[in-house]
N, C-alpha and C. Protein backbone atom coordinates (compact mmCIF):
# COMPACT_ATOMS: atom_id res chain seq x y z
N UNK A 1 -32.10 1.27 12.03
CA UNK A 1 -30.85 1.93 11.78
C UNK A 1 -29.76 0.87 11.64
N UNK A 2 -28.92 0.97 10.69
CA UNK A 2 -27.89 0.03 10.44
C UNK A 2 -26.34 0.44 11.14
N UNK A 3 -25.34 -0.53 11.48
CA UNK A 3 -24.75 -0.22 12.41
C UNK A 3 -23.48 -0.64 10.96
N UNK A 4 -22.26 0.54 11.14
CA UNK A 4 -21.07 0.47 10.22
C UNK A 4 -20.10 -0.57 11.22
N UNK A 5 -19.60 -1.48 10.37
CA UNK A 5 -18.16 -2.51 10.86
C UNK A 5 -17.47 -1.32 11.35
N UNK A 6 -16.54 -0.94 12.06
CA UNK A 6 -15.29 -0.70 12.77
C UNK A 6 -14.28 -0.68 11.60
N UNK A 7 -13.68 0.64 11.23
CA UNK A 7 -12.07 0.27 10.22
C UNK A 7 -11.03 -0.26 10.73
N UNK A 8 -9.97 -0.35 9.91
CA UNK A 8 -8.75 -0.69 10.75
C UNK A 8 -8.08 0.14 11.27
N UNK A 9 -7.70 -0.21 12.07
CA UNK A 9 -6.89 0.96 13.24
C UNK A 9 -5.52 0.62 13.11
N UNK A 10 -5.13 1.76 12.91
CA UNK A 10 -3.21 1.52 12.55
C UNK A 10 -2.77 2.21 13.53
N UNK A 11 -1.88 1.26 14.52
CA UNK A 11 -1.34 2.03 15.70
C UNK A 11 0.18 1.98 15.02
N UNK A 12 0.43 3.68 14.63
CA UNK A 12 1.36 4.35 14.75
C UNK A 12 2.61 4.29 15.49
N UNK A 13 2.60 3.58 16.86
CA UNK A 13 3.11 3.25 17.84
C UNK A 13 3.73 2.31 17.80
N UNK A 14 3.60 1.33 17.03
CA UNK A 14 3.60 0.36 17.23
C UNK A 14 4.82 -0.04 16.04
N UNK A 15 6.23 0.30 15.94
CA UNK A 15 6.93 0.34 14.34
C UNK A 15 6.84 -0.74 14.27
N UNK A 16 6.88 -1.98 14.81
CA UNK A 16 7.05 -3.78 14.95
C UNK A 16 5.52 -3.85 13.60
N UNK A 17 4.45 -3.26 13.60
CA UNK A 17 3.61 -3.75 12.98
C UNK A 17 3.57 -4.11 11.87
N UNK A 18 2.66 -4.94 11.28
CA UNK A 18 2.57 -5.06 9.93
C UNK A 18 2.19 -3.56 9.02
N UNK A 19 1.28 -2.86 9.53
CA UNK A 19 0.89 -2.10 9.13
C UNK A 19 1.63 -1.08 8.90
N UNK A 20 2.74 -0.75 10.12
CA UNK A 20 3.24 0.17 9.93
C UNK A 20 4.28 0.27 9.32
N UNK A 21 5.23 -0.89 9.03
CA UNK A 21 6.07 -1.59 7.91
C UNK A 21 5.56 -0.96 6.52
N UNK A 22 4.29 -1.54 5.63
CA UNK A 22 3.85 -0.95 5.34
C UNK A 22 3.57 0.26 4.97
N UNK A 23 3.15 0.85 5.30
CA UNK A 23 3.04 2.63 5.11
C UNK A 23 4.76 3.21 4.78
N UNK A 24 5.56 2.15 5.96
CA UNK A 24 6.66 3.08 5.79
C UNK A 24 7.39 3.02 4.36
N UNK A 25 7.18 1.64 4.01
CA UNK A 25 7.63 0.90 2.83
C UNK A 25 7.20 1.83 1.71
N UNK A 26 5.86 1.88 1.79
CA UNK A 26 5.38 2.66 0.34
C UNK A 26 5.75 4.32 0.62
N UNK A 27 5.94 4.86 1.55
CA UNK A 27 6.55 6.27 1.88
C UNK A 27 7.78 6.26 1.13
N UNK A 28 8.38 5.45 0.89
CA UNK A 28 9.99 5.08 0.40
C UNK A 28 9.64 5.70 -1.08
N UNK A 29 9.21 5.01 -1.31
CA UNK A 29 8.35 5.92 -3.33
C UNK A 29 7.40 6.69 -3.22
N UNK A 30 8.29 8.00 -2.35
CA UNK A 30 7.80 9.48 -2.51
C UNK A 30 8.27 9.50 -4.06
N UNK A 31 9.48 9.41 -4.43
CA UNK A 31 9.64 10.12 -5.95
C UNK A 31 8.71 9.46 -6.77
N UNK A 32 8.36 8.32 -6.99
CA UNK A 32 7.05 7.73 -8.29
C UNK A 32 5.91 8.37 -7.54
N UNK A 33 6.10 8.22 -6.33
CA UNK A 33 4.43 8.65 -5.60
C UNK A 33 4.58 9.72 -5.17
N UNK A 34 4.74 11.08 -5.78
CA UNK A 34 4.16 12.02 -5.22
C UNK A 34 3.12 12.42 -4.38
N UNK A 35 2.23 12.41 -4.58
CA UNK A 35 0.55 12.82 -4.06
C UNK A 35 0.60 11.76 -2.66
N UNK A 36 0.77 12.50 -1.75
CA UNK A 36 0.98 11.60 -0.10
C UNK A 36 -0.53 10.79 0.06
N UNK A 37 -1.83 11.12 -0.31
CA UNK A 37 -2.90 10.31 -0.23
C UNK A 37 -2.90 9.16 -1.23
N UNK A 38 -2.36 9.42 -2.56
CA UNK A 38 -2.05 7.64 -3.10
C UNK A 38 -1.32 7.13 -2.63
N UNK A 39 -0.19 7.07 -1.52
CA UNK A 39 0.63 6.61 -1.06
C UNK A 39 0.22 5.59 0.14
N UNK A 40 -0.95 6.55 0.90
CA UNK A 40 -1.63 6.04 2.38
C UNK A 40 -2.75 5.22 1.25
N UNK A 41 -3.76 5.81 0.42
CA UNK A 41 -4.60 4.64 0.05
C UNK A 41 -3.78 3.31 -0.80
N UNK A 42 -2.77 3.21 -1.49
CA UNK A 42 -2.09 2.08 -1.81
C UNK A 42 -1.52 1.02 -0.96
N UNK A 43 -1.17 1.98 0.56
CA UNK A 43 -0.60 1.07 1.42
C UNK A 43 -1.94 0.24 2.16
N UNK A 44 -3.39 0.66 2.24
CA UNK A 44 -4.16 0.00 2.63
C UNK A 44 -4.65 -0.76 1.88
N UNK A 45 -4.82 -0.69 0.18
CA UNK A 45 -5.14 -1.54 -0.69
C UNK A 45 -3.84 -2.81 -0.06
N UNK A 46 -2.54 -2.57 -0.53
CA UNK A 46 -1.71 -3.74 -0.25
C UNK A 46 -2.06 -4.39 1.51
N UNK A 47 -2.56 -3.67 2.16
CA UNK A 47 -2.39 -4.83 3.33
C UNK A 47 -3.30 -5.44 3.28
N UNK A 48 -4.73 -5.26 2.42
CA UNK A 48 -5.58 -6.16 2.33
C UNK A 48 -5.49 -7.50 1.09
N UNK A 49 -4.25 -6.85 0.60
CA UNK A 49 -3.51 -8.23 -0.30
C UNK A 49 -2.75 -9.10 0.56
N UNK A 50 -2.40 -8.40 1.40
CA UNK A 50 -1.43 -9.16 1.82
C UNK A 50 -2.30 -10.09 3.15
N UNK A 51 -3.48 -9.63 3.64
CA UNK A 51 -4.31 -10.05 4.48
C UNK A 51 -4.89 -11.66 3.27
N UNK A 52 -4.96 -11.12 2.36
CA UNK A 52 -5.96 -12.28 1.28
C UNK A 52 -6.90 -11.71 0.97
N UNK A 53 -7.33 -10.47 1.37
CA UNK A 53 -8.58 -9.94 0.63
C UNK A 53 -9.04 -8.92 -0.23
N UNK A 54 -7.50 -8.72 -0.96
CA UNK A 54 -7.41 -8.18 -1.72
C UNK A 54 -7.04 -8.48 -3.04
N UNK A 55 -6.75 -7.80 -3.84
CA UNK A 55 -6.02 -8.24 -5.43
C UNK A 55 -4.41 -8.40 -5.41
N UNK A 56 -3.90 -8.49 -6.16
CA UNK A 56 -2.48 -8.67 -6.72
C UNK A 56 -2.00 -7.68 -6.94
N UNK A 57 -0.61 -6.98 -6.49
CA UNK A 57 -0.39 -5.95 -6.07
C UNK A 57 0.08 -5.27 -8.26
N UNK A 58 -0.12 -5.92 -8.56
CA UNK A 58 -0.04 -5.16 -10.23
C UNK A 58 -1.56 -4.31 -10.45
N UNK A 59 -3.01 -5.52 -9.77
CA UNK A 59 -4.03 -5.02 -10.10
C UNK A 59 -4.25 -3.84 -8.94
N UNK A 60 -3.92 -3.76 -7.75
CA UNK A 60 -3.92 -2.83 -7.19
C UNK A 60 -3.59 -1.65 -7.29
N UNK A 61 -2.52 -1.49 -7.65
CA UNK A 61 -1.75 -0.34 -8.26
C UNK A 61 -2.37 0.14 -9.25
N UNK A 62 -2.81 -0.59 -10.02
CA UNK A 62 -3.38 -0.05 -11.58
C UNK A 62 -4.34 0.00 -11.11
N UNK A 63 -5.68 -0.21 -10.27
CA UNK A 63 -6.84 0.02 -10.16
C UNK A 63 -7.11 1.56 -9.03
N UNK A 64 -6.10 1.90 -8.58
CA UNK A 64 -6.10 2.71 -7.41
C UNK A 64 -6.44 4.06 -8.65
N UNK A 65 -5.52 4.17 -9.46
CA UNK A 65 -4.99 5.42 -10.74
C UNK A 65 -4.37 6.57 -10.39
N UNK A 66 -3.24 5.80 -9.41
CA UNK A 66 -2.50 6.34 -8.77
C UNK A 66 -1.24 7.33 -10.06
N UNK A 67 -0.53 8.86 -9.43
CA UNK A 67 -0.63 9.55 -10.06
C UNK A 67 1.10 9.22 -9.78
N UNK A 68 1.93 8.56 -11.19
CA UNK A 68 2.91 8.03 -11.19
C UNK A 68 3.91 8.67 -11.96
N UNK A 69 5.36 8.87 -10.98
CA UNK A 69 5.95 9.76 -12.12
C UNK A 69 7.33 8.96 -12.29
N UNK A 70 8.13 9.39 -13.46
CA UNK A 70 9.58 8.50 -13.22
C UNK A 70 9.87 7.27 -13.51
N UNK A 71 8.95 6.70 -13.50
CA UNK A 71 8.43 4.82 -13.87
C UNK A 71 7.33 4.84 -14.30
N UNK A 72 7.32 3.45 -14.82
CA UNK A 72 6.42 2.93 -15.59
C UNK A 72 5.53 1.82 -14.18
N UNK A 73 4.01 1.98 -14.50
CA UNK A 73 3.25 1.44 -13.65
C UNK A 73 4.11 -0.23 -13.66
N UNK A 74 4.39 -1.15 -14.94
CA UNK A 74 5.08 -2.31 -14.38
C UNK A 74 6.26 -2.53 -13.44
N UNK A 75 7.26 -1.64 -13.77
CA UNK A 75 8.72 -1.10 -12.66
C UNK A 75 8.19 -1.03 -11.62
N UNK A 76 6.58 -0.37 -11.26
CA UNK A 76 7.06 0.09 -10.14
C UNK A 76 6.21 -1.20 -9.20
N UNK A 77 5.25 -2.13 -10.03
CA UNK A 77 4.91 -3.17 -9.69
C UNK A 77 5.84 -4.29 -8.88
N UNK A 78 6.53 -3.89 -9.89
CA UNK A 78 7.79 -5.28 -9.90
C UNK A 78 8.82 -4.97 -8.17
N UNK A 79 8.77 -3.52 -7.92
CA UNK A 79 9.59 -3.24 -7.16
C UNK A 79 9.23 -2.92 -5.68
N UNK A 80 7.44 -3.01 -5.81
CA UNK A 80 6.65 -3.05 -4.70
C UNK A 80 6.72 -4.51 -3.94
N UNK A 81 6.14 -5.05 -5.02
CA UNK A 81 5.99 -6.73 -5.02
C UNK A 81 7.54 -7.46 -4.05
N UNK A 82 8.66 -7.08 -4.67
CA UNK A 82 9.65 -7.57 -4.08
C UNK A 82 9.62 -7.09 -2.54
N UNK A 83 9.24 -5.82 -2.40
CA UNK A 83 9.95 -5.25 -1.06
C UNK A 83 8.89 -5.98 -0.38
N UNK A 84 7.40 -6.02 -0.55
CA UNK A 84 6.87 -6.64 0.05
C UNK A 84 6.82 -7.91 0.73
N UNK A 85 7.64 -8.64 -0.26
CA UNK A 85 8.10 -9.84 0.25
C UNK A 85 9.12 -10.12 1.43
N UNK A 86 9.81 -8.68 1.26
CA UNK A 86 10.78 -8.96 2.69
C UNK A 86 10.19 -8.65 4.07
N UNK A 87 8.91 -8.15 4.04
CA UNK A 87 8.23 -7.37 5.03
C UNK A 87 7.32 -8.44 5.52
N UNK A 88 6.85 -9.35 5.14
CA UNK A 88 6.35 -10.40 5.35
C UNK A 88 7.13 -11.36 5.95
């Protein structure tokens, strides 16, 4: 029998976190991001960019096929990318 790795655990609790920075950040683009589950799976794609083990937050976004309204998938690249940088 094979044994599954452990996910990441996002303590909620915790607003200081990276993680939870995060989530809150991409909650902010409810209006491009409608659909609340591309919102939570985008914010875990980006922390594994931002960990290093992920892609570039243009290929992320575009690879998720996340359901985008109001902007254009580059705008909203461009405007992820920045905020991210202050969160870091």
């Amino acid at each position: 029998m094979a044994t599954m790795e452990k996910g990441i655990v996002i303590d909620k609790n915790n607003s200081d976190s990276l993680e939870e920075k995060v989530y809150s950040f991409i909650n902010t683009f409810s209006e491009f991001l409608p659909v609340e589950n591309d919102r939570n799976r985008l914010s875990f794609d980006l922390l594994k960019s931002i960990r290093g083990e992920g892609d570039s937050v243009f290929t992320t976004i575009k690879k998720n096929k996340l359901h985008i309204e109001k902007i254009s998938l580059e705008d909203l690249a461009h405007k992820v990318e920045n905020g991210l940088k202050e969160i870091k």
